[in-house]
Protein backbone atom coordinates (compact mmCIF):
# COMPACT_ATOMS: atom_id res chain seq x y z
CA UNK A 1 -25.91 136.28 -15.09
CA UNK A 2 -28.34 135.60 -12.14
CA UNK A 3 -27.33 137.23 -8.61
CA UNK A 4 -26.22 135.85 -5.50
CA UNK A 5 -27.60 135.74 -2.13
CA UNK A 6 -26.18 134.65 1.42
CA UNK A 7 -29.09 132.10 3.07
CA UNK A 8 -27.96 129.87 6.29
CA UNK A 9 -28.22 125.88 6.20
CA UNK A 10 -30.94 124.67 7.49
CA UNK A 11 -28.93 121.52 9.22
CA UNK A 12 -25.12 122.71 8.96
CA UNK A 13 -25.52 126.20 9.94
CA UNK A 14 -23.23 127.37 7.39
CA UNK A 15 -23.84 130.43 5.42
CA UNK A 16 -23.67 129.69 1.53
CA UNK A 17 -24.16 131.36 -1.60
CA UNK A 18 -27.54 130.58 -3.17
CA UNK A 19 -28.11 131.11 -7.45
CA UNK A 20 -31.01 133.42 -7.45
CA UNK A 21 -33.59 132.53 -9.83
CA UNK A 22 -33.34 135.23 -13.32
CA UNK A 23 -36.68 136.82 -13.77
CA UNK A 24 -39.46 135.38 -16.28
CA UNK A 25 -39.93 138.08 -18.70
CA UNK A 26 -43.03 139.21 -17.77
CA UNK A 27 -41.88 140.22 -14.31
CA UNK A 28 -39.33 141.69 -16.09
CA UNK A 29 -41.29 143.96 -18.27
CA UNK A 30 -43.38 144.75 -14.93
CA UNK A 31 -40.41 145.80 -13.08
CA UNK A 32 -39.50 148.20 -16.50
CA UNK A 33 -42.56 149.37 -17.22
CA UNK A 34 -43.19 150.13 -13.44
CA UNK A 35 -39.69 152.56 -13.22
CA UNK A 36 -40.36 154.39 -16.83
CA UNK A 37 -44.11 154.99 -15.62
CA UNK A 38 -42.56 157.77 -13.32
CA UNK A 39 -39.94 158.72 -15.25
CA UNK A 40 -40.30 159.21 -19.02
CA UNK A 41 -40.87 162.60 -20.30
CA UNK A 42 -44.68 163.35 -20.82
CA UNK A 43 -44.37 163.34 -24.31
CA UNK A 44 -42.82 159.87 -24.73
CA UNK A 45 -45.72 157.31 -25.64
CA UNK A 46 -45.03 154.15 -23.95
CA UNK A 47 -47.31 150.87 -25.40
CA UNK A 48 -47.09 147.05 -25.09
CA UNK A 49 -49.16 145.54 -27.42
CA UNK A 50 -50.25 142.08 -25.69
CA UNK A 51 -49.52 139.70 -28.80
CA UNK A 52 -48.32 136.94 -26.80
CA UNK A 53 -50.70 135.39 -24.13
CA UNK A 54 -52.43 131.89 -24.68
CA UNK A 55 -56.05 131.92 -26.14
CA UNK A 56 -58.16 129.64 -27.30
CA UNK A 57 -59.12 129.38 -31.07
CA UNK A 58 -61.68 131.25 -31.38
CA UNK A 59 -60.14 134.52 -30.55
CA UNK A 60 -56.55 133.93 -31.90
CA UNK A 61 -58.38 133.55 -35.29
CA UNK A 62 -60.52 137.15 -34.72
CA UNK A 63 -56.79 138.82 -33.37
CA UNK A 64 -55.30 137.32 -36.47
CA UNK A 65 -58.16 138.74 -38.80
CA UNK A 66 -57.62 142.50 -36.90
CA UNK A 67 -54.12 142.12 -37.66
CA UNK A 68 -51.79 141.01 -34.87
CA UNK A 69 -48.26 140.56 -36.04
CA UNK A 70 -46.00 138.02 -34.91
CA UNK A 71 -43.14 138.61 -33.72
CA UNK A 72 -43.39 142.29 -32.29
CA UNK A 73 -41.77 144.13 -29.75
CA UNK A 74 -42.54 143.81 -26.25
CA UNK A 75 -42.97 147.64 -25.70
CA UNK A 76 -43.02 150.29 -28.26
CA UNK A 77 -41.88 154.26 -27.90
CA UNK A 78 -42.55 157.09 -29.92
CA UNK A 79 -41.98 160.22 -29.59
CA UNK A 80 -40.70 163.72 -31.68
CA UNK A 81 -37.17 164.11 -32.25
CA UNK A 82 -35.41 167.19 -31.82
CA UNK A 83 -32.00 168.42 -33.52
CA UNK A 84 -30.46 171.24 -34.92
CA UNK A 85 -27.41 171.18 -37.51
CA UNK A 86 -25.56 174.09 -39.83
CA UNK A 87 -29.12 173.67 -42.21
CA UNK A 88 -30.78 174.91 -39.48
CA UNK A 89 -33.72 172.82 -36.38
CA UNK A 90 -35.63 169.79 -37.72
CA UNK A 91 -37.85 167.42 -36.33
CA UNK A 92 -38.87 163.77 -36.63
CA UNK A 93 -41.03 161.33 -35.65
CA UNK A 94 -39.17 158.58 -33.89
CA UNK A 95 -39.77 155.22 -32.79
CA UNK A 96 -37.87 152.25 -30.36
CA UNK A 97 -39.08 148.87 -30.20
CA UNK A 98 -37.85 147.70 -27.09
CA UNK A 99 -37.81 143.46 -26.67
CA UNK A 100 -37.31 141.57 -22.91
CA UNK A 101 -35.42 138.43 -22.96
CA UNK A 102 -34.52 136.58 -20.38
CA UNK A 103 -30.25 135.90 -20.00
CA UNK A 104 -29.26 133.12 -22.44
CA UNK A 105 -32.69 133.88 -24.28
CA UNK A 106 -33.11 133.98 -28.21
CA UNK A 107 -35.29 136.03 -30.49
CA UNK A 108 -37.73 133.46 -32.22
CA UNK A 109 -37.62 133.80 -36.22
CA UNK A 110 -40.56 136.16 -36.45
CA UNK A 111 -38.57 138.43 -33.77
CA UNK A 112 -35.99 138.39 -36.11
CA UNK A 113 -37.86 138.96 -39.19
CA UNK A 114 -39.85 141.90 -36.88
CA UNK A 115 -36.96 143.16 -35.86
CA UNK A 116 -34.81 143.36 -39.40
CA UNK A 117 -38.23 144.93 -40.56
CA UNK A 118 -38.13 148.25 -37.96
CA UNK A 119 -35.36 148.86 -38.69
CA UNK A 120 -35.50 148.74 -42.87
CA UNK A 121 -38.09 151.12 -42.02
CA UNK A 122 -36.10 153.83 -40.40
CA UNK A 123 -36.81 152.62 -36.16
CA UNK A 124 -34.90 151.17 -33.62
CA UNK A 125 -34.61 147.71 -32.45
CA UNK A 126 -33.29 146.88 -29.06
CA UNK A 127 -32.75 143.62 -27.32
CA UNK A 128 -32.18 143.98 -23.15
CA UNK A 129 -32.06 140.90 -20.68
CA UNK A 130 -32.36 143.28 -17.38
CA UNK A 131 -33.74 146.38 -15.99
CA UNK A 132 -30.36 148.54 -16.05
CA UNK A 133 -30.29 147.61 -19.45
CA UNK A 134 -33.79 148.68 -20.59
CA UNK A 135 -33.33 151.87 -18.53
CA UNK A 136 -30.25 152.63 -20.35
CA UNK A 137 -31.50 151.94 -23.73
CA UNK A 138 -34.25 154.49 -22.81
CA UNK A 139 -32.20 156.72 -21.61
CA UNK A 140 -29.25 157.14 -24.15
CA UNK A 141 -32.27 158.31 -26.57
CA UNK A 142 -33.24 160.94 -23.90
CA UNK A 143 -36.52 159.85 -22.84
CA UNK A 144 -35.90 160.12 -19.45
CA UNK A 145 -37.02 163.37 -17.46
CA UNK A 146 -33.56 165.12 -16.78
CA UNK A 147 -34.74 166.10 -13.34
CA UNK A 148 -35.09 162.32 -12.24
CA UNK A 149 -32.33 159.99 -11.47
CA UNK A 150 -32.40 156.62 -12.34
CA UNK A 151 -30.25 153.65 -12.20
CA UNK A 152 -27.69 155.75 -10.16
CA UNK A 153 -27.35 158.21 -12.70
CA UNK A 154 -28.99 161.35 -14.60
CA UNK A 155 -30.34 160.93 -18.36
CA UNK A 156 -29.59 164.10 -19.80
C-alpha cells in the first residue's frame, strides 16, 4: 500500500491527499542495500548477483554459457550459524535468499521454481515488498549489529 502525502492545488488552493508513487524495485533494493551496508555484522556476506538487466545477444548467450540461473534471488546472505542445545555448540553454514517485489507484484515461474529449489536444499527464501520488511527479515535471523538500531528498534 503506497503512502500519502498532503500537496496544495495549484488553482483551488485546497490541500489534498496525493497517492505516492510505490518504488520500482531497483530503488528499492538501493534503499535496502544502502541501510544493511552500515549495519550487518562483519561477518554476514551480502551479494546481488545482477541476472536481470537487458543485454544484447551476444552477451546473454556468453552469461548463459558461464551459468546464470534464472530466476534467482535479488540478494543473497551467508553467513555461520551459531547454537548450542543439551548435545552440546554446533555450527552451520547458513544462507537467505532475499527477493524485492514491488506491492501487488508476483514471482515469475523460474522465481518460483528458484525459490522451491533453496529451500529443498536446506536455505531460506524470503519475499519482501518494502524496506521495513527486508530489514526485518534480516534481522529476525540476527544479522544485524546489536549495537545499531534500525527501523525503530534493536536486532538482538
Amino acid at each position: 500500500m503506497s503512502e500519502r502525502e498532503q500537496q496544495k492545488d495549484l488553482f483551488t488552493r485546497r490541500w489534498r491527499g496525493v497517492r505516492l508513487p510505490d518504488p520500482k524495485e531497483h530503488e528499492l533494493q538501493i534503499q535496502v542495500v544502502t541501510m544493511l551496508r552500515w549495519c550487518l555484522r562483519p561477518d554476514v556476506i551480502m551479494r546481488h548477483v545482477p541476472n536481470g538487466e537487458l543485454r544484447d545477444k551476444r552477451t546473454a548467450a556468453k552469461l548463459r554459457a558461464m551459468g546464470v540461473l534464472p530466476g534467482s534471488a535479488d540478494l543473497e546472505f551467508f553467513w555461520k550459524d551459531y547454537w548450542e542445545n543439551s548435545e552440546g555448540s554446533h555450527t552451520a553454514f547458513a544462507a537467505l535468499f532475499l527477493e524485492l517485489k514491488r506491492p501487488g507484484g508476483k514471482l515469475s515461474e523460474e522465481q518460483v521454481a528458484f525459490a522451491l529449489a533453496v529451500r529443498l536444499a536446506g536455505a531460506e527464501f524470503e519475499v519482501v515488498t518494502s524496506v521495513d520488511q527486508a530489514i526485518s527479515a534480516v534481522g529476525r535471523r540476527h544479522l544485524i549489529r546489536p549495537d545499531v538500531e534500525v527501523c525503530g528498534r534493536r536486532w538482538t
